[in-house]
C-alpha atoms as a PDB file:
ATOM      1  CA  UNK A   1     -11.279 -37.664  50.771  1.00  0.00           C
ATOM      2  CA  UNK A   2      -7.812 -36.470  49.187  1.00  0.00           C
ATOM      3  CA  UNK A   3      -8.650 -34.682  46.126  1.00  0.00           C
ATOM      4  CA  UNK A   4      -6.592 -34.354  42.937  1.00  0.00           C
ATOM      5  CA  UNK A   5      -6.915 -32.256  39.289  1.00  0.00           C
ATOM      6  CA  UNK A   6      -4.522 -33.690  36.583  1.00  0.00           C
ATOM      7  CA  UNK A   7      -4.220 -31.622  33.457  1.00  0.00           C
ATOM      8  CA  UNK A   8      -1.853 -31.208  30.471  1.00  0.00           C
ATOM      9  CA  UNK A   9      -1.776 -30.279  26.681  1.00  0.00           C
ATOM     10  CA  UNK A  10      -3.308 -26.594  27.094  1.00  0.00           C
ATOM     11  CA  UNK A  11      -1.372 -25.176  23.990  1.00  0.00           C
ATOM     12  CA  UNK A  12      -2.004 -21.748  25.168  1.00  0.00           C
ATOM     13  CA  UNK A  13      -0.597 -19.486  22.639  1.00  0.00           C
ATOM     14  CA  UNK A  14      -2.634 -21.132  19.785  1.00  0.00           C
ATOM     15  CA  UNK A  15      -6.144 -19.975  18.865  1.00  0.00           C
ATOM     16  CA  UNK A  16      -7.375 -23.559  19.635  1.00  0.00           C
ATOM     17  CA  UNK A  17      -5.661 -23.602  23.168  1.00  0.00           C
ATOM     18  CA  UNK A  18      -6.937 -22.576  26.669  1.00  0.00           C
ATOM     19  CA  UNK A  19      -7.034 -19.029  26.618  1.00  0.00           C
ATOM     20  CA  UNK A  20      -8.261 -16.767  29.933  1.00  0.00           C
ATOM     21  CA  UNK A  21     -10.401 -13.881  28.908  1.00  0.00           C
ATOM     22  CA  UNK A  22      -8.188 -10.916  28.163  1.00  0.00           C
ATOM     23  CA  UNK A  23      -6.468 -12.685  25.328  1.00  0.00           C
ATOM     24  CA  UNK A  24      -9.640 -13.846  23.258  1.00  0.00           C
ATOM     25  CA  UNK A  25      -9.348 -12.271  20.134  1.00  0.00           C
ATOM     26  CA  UNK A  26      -9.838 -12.654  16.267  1.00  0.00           C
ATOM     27  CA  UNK A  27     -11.875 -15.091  14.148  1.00  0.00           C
ATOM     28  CA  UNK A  28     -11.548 -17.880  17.067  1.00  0.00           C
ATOM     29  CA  UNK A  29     -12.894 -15.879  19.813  1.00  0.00           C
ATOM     30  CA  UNK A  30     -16.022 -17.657  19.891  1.00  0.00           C
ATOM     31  CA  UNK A  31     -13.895 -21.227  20.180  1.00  0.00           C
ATOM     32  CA  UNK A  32     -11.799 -19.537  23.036  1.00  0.00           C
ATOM     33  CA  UNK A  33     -14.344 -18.583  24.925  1.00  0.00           C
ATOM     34  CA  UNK A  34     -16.816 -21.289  25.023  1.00  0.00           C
ATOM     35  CA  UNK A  35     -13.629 -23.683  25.908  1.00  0.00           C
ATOM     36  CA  UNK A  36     -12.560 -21.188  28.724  1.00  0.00           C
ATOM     37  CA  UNK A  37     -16.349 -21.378  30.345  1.00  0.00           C
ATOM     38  CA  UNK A  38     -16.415 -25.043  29.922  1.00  0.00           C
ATOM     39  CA  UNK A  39     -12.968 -24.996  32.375  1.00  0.00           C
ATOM     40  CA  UNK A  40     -13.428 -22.552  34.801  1.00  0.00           C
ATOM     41  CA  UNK A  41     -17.164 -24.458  35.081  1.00  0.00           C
ATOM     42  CA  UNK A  42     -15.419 -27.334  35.915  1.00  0.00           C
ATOM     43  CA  UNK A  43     -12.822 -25.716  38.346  1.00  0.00           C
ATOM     44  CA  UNK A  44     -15.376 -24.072  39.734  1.00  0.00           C
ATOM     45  CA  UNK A  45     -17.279 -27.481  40.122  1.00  0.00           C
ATOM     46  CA  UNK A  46     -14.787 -29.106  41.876  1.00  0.00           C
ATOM     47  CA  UNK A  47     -13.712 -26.635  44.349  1.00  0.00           C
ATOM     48  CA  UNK A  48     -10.364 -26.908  46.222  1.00  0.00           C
ATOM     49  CA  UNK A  49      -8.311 -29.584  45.927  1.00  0.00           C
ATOM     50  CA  UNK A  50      -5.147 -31.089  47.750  1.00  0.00           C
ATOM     51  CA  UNK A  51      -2.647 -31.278  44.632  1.00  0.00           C
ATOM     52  CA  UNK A  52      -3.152 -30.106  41.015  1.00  0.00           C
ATOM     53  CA  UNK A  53      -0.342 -31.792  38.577  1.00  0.00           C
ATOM     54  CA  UNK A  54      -0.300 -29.858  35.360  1.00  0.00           C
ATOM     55  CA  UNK A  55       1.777 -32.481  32.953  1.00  0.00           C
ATOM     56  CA  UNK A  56       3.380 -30.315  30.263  1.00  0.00           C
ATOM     57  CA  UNK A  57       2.323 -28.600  27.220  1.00  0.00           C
ATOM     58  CA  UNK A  58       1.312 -25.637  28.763  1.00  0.00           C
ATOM     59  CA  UNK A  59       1.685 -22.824  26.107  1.00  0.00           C
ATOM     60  CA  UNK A  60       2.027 -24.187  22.001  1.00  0.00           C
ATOM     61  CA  UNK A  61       5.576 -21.970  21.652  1.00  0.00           C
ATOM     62  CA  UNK A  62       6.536 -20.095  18.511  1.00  0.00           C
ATOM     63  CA  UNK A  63       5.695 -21.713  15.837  1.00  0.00           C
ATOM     64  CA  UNK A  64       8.321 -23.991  14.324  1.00  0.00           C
ATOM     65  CA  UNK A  65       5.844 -25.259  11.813  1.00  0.00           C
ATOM     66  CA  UNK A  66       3.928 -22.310  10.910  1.00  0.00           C
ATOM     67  CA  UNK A  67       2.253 -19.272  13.089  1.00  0.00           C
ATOM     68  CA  UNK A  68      -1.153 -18.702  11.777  1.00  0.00           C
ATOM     69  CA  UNK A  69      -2.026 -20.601  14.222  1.00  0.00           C
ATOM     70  CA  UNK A  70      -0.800 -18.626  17.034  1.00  0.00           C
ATOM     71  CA  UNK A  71      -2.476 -15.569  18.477  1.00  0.00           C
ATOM     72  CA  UNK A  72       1.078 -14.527  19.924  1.00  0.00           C
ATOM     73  CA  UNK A  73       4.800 -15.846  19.283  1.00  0.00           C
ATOM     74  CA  UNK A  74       5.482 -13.992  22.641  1.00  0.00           C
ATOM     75  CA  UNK A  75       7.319 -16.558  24.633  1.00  0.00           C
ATOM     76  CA  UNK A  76       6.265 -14.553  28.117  1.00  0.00           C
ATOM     77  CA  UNK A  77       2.959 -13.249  26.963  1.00  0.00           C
ATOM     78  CA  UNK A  78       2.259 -17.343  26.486  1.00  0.00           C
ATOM     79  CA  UNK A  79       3.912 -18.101  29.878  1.00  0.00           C
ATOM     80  CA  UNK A  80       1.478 -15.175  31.301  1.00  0.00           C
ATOM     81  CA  UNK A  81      -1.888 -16.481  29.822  1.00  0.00           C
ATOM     82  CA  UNK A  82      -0.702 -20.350  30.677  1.00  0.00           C
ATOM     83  CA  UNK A  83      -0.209 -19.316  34.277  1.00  0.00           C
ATOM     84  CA  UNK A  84      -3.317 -17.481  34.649  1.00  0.00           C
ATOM     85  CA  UNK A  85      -5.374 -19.990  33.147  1.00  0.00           C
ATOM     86  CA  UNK A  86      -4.026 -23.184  35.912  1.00  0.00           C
ATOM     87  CA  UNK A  87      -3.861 -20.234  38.381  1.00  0.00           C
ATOM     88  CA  UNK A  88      -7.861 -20.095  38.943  1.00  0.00           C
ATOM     89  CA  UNK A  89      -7.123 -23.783  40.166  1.00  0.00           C
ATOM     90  CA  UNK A  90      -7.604 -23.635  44.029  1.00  0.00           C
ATOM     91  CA  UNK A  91      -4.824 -26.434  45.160  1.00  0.00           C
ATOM     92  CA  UNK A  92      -2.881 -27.197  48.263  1.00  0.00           C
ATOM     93  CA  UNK A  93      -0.338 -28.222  46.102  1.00  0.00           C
ATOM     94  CA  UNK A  94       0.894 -27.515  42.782  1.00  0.00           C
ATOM     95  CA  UNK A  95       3.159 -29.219  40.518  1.00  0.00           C
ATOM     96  CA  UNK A  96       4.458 -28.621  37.433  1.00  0.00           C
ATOM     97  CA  UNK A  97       5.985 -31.633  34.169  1.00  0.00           C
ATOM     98  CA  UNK A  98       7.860 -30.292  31.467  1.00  0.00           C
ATOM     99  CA  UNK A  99       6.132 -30.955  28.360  1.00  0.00           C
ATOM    100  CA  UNK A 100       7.684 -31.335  24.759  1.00  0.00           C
ATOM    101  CA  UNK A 101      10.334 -28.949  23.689  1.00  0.00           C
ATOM    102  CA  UNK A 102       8.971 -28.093  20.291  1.00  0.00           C
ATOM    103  CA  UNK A 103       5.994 -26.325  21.842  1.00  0.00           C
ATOM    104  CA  UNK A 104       7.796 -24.965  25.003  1.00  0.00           C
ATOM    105  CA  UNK A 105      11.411 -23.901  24.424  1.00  0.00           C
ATOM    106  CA  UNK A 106      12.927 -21.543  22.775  1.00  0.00           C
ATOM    107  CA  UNK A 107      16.197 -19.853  24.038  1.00  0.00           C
ATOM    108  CA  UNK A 108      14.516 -20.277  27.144  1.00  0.00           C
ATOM    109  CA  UNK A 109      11.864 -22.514  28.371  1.00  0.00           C
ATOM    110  CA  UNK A 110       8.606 -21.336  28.387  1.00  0.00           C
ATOM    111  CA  UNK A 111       7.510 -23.663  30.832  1.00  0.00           C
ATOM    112  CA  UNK A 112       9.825 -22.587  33.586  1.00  0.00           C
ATOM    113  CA  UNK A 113       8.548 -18.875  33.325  1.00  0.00           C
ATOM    114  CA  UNK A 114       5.349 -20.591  33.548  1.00  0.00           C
ATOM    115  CA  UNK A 115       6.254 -22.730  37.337  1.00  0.00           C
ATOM    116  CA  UNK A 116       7.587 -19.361  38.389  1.00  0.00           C
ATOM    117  CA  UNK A 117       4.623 -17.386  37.955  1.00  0.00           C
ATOM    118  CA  UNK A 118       2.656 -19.926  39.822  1.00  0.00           C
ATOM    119  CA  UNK A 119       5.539 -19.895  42.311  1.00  0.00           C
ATOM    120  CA  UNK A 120       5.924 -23.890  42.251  1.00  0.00           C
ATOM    121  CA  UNK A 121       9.266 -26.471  41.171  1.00  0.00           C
ATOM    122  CA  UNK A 122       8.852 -27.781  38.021  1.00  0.00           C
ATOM    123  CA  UNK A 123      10.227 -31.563  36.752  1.00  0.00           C
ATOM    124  CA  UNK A 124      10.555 -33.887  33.884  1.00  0.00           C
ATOM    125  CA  UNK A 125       9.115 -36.327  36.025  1.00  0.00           C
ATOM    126  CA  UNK A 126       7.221 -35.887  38.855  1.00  0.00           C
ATOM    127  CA  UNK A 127       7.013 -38.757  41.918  1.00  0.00           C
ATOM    128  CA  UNK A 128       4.022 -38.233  44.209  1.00  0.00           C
ATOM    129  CA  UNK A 129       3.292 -39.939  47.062  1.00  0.00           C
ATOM    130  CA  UNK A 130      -0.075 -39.631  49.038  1.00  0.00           C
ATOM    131  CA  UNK A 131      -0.163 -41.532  52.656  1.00  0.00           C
ATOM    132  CA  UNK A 132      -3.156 -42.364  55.396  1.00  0.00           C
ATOM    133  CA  UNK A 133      -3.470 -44.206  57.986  1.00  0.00           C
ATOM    134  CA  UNK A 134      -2.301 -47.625  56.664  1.00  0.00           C
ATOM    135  CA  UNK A 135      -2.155 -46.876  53.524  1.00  0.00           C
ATOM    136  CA  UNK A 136       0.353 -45.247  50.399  1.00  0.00           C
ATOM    137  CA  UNK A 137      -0.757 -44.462  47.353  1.00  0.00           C
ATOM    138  CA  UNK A 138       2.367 -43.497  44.648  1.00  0.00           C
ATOM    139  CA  UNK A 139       1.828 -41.297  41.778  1.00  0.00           C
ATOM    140  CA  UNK A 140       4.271 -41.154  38.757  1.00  0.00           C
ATOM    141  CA  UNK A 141       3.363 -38.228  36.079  1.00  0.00           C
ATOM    142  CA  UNK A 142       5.084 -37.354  33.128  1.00  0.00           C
ATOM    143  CA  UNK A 143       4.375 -35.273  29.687  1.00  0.00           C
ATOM    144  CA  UNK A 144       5.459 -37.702  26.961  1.00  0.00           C
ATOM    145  CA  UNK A 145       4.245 -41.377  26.015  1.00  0.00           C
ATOM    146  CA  UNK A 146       4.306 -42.942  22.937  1.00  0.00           C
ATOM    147  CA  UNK A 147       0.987 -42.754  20.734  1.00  0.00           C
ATOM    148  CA  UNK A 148      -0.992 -44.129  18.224  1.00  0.00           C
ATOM    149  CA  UNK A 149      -3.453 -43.353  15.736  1.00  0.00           C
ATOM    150  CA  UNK A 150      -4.678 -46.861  15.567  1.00  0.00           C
ATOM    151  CA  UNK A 151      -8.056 -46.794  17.967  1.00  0.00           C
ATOM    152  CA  UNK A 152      -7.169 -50.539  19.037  1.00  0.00           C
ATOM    153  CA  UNK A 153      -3.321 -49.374  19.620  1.00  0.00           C
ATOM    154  CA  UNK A 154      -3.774 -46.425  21.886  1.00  0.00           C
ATOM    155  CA  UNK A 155      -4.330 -48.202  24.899  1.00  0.00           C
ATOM    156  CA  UNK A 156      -1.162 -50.416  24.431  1.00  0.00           C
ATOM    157  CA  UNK A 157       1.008 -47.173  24.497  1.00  0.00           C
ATOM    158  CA  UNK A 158      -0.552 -46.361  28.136  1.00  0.00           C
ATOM    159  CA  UNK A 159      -0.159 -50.078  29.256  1.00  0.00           C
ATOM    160  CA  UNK A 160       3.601 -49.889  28.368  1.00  0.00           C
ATOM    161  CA  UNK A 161       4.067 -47.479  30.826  1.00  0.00           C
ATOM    162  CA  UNK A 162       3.054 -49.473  33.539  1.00  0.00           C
ATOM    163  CA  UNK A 163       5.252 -52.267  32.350  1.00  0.00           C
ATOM    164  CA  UNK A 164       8.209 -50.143  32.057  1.00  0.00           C
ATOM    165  CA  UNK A 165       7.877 -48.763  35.555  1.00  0.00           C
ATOM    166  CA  UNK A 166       7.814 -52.083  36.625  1.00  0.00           C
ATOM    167  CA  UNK A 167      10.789 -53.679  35.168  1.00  0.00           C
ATOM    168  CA  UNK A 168      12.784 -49.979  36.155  1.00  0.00           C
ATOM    169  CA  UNK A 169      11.440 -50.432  39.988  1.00  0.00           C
ATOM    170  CA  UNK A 170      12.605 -54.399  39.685  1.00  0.00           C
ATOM    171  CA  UNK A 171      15.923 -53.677  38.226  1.00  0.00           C
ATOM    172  CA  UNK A 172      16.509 -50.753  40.308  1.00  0.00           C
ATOM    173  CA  UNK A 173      14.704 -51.918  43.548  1.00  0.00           C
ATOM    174  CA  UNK A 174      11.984 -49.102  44.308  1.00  0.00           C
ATOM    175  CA  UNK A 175       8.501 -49.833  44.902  1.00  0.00           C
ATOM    176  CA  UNK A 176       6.821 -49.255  41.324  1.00  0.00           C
ATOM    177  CA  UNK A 177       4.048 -46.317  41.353  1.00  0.00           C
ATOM    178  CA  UNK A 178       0.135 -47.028  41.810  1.00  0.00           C
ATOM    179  CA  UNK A 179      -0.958 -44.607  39.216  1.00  0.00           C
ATOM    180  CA  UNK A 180       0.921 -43.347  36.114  1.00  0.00           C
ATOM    181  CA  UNK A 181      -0.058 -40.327  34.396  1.00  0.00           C
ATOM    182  CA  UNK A 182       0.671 -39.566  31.098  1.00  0.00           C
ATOM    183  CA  UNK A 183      -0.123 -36.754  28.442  1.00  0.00           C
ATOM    184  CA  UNK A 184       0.846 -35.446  24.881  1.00  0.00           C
ATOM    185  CA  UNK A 185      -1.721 -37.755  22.988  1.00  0.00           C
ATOM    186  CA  UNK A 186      -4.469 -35.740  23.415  1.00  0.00           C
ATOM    187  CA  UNK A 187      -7.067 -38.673  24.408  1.00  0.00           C
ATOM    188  CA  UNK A 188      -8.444 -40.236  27.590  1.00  0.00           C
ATOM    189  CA  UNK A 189      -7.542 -44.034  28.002  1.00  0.00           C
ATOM    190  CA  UNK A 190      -7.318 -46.065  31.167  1.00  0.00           C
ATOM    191  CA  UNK A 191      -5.566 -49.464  31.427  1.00  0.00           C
ATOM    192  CA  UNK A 192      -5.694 -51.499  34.609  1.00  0.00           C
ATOM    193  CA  UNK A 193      -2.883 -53.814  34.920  1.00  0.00           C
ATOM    194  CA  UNK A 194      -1.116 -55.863  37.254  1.00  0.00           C
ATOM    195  CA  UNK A 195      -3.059 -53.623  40.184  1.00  0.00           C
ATOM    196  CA  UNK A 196      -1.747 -50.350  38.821  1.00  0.00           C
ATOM    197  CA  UNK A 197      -3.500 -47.721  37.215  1.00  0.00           C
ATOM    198  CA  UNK A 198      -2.195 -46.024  33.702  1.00  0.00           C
ATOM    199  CA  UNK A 199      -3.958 -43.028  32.237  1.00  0.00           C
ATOM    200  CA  UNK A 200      -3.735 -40.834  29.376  1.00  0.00           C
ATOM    201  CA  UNK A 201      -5.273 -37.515  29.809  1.00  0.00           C
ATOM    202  CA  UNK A 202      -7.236 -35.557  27.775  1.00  0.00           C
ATOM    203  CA  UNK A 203      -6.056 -32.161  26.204  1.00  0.00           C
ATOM    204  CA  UNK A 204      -7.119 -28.538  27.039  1.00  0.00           C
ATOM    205  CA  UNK A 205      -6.344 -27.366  23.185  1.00  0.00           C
ATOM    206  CA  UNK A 206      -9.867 -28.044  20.988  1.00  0.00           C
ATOM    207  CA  UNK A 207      -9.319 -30.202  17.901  1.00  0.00           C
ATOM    208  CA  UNK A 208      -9.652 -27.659  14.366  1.00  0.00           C
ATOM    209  CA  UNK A 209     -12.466 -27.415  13.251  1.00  0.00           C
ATOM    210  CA  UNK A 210     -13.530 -28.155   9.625  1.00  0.00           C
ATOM    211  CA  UNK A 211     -11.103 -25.955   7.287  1.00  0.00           C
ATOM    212  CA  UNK A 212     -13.671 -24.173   5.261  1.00  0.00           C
ATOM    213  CA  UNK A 213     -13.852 -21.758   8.149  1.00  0.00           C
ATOM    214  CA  UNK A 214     -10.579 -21.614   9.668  1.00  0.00           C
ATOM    215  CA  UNK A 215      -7.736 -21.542   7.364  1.00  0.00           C
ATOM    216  CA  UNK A 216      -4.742 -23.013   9.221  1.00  0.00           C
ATOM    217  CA  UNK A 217      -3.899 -26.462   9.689  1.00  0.00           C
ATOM    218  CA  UNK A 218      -3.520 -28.541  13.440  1.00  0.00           C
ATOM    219  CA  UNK A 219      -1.703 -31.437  12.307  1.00  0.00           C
ATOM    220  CA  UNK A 220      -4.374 -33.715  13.825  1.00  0.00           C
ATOM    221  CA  UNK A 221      -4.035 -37.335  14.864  1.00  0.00           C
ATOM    222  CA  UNK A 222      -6.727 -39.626  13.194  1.00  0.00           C
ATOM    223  CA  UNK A 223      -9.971 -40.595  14.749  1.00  0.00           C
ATOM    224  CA  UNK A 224      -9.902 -39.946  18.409  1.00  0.00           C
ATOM    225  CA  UNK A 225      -9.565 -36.735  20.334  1.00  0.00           C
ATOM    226  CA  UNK A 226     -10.434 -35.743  23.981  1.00  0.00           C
ATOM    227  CA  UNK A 227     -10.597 -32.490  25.454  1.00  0.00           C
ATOM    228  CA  UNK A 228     -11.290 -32.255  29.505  1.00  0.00           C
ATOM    229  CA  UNK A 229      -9.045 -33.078  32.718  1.00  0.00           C
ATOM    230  CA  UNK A 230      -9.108 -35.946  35.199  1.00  0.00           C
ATOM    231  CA  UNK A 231     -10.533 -35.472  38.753  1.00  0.00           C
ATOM    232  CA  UNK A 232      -8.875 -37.761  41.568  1.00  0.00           C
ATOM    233  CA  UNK A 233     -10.430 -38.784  44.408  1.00  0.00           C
ATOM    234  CA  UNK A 234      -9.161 -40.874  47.424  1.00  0.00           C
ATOM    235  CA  UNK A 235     -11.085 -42.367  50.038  1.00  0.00           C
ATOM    236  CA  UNK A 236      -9.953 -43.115  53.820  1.00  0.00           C
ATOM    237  CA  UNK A 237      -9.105 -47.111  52.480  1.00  0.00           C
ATOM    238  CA  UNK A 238      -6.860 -45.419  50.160  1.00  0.00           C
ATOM    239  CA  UNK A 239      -9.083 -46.319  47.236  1.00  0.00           C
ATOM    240  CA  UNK A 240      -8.734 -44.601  44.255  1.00  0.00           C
ATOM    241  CA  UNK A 241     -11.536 -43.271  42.292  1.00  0.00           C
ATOM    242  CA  UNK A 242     -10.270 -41.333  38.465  1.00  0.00           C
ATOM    243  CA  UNK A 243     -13.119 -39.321  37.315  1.00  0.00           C
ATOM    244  CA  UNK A 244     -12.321 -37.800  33.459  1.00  0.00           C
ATOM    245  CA  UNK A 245     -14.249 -34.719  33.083  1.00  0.00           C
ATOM    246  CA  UNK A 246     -14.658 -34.525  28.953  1.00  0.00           C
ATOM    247  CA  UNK A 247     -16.100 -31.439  27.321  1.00  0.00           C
ATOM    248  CA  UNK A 248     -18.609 -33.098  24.466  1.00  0.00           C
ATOM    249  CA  UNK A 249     -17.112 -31.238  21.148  1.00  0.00           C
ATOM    250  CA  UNK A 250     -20.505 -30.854  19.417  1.00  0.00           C
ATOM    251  CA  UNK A 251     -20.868 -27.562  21.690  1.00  0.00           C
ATOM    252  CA  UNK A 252     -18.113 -26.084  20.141  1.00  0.00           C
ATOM    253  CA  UNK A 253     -16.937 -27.570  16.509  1.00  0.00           C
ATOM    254  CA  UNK A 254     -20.505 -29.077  15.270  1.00  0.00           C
ATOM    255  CA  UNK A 255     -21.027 -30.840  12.251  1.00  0.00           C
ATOM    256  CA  UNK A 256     -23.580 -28.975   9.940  1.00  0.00           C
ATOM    257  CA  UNK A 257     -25.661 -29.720   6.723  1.00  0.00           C
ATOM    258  CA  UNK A 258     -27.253 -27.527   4.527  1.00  0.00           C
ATOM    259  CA  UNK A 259     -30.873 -28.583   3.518  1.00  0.00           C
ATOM    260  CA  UNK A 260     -31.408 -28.735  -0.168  1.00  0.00           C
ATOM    261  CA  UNK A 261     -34.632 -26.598  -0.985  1.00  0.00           C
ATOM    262  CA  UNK A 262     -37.469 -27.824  -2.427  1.00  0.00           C
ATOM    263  CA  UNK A 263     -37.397 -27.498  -6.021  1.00  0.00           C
ATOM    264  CA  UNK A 264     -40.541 -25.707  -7.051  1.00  0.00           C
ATOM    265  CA  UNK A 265     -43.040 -27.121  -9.721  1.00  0.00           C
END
């Protein structure tokens, strides 16, 4: 088996995002830390893999919008605590998308501090390909896809992908890609179509809770929300096998109601 972790949207920087151990802090420590178990669990699950492609978002950068959110504005104290967090990933390979510029560049880009501390090349868009013996299979991963907050609309934005790829590789005469990897929406979706593969991966950054006990806002989309990374496996054939690994949310942002007592006679 080849083996393969694909993982975006970690938003370190914000309280919500993934956050290794020597940076939990304040009233979302509890939140950090249960989502930092839950992913070194899974690393640790895993084991080593052939490639890890971490597809943008890494740190949430200085807050445009508003910084309560943020445990630092640091732009290299994000970098640091992005890096270490992918770093506990035990790949043959590394590779590195750039992800949106409002969260990751200021008047630098965070992201490329991050690709240097984990000593790998970073891209916009990154074209992998995987051979055996008789087979290829071609990834193409990138941060940004459009989205939607319609449920019955989301997977359209991942199967437009595929189609674009293919009209680009027509007009431009490349073989299209197998798999296409996308990011930024924050949700799991596959679409199978026309014998390719389009995904849109989960985030690393937890959804806010209810607002009662944390006073800053996310800016959330409607509905839907994954948080988890995808595990790739493939077999001698060349057969692909995507695994999403989702962390359930009740464990960390539960829904509670108080019990009315008993009125007594």
């Amino acid at each position: 088996m080849t083996k393969g972790i694909l993982a975006a949207d970690l938003h370190t920087g914000h309280v919500l995002g993934l956050t290794p151990p020597n940076y939990w802090q304040g009233r979302c420590r509890g939140l950090q830390k249960g989502l930092w178990e839950w992913w070194a669990h899974e690393i640790k699950q895993i084991g080593p893999v052939d490639f890890a492609i971490f597809e943008g978002d890494l740190t949430d950068g200085p807050g445009r919008k508003e910084t309560l959110g943020l445990w630092t504005t640091d732009s290299e104290e994000q970098a640091d605590a992005a890096a270490e967090a992918l770093d506990i990933v035990r790949a043959r390979e590394r590779y590195v998308c750039y992800g949106t510029p409002l969260h990751t560049v200021t008047s630098l880009s965070i992201e490329n501090l991050v690709a240097k501390k984990l000593g790998v090349e970073i891209r916009d868009t990154l074209r992998l390909k995987i051979k055996g013996r008789g087979w290829e299979v071609r990834f193409n991963t990138r941060h940004v896809q459009g989205r939607s907050d319609i449920p019955t609309g989301q997977g359209a934005q991942t199967g437009k992908e595929i189609i674009r790829e293919m009209l680009q590789a027509m007009i431009e005469d490349f073989r299209p890609a197998d798999i296409l990897s996308r990011a930024h929406t924050h949700y799991w979706f596959r679409v199978d179509l026309a014998r390719r593969i389009g995904i849109s991966l989960p985030s690393l950054m937890l959804p806010d809770p209810d607002r009662g006990r944390i006073i800053y806002a996310r800016r959330l989309r409607t509905l839907y929300y994954d948080v988890g990374l995808v595990y790739v496996e493939i077999d001698r054939q060349g057969e692909v096998y995507i695994r999403p690994r989702l962390m359930p949310l009740k464990m960390l942002v539960p829904k509670e109601y108080l019990c009315l007592k008993a009125a007594e006679n």
